[in-house]
Protein backbone atom coordinates (compact mmCIF):
# COMPACT_ATOMS: atom_id res chain seq x y z
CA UNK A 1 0.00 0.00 0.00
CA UNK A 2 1.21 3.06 -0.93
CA UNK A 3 1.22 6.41 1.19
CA UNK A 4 -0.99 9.38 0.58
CA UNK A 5 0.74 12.36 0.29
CA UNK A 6 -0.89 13.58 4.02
CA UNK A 7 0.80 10.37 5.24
CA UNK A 8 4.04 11.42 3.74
CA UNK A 9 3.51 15.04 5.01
CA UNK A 10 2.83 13.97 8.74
CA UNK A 11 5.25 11.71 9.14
CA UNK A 12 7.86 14.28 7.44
CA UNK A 13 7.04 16.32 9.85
CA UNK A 14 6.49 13.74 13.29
CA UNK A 15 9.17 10.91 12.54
CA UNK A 16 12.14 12.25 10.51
CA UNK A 17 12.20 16.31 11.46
CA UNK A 18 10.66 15.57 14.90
CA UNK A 19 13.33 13.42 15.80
CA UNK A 20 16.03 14.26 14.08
CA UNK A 21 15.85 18.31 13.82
CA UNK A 22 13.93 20.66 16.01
CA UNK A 23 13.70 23.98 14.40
CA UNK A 24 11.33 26.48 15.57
CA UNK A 25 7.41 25.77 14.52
CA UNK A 26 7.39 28.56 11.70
CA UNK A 27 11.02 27.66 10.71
CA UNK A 28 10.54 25.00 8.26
CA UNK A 29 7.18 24.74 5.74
CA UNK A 30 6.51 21.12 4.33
CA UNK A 31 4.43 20.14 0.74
CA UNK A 32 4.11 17.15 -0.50
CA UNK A 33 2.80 16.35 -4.14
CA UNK A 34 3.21 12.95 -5.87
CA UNK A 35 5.14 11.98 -2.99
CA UNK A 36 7.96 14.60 -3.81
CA UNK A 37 8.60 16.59 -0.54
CA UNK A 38 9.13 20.25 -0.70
CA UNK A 39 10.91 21.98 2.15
CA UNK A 40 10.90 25.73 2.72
CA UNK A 41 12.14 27.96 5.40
CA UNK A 42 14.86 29.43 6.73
CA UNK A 43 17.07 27.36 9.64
CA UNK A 44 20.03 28.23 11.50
CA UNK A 45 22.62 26.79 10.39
CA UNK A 46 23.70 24.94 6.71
CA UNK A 47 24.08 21.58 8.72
CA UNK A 48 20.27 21.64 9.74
CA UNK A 49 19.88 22.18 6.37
CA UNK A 50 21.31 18.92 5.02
CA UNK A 51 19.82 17.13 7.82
CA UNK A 52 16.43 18.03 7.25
CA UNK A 53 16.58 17.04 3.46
CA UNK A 54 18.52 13.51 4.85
CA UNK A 55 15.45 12.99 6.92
CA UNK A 56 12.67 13.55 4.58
CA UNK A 57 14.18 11.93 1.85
CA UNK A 58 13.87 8.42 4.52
CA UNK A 59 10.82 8.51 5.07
CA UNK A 60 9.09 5.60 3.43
CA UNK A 61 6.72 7.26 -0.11
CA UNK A 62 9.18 10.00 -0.73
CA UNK A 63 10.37 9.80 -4.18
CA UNK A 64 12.12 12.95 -4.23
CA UNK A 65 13.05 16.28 -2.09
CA UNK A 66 13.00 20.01 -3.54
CA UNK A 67 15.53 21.35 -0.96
CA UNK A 68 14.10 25.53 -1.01
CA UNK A 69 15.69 26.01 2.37
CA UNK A 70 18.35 28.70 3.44
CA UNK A 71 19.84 29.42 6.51
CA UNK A 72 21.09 32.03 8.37
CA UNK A 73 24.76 33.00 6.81
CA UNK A 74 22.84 33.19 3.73
């Protein structure tokens, strides 16, 4: 069975950034279409960056990640 994209979003959001990356509620926006995961936002540092597009791109449905995200020394 394959996951909806709501499935992907929440568990984007609860399992891989909840876990794994805590940035402030507002910091970090995530859309999923077709399975591809779309992060936007602005984080704190460039390794929170990479570690947020790890994360979502393990989450089981995700086919691909559009990395939008900056941070601040950008």
């Amino acid at each position: 069975m394959l996951r909806t994209d709501g499935g992907i979003e929440r568990a984007v959001r609860r399992d891989a950034l909840g876990t794994t990356h805590r940035p402030p509620p507002r910091a970090l926006a995530v859309a999923v279409e077709d399975g591809v995961v779309t992060l936007t936002g602005r984080l704190e540092r460039r390794s929170d960056v990479d570690m947020a597009v790890r994360a979502a791109s393990r989450v089981d449905g995700v086919v691909a990640v559009v990395d939008q995200l900056s941070y601040a020394g950008t």
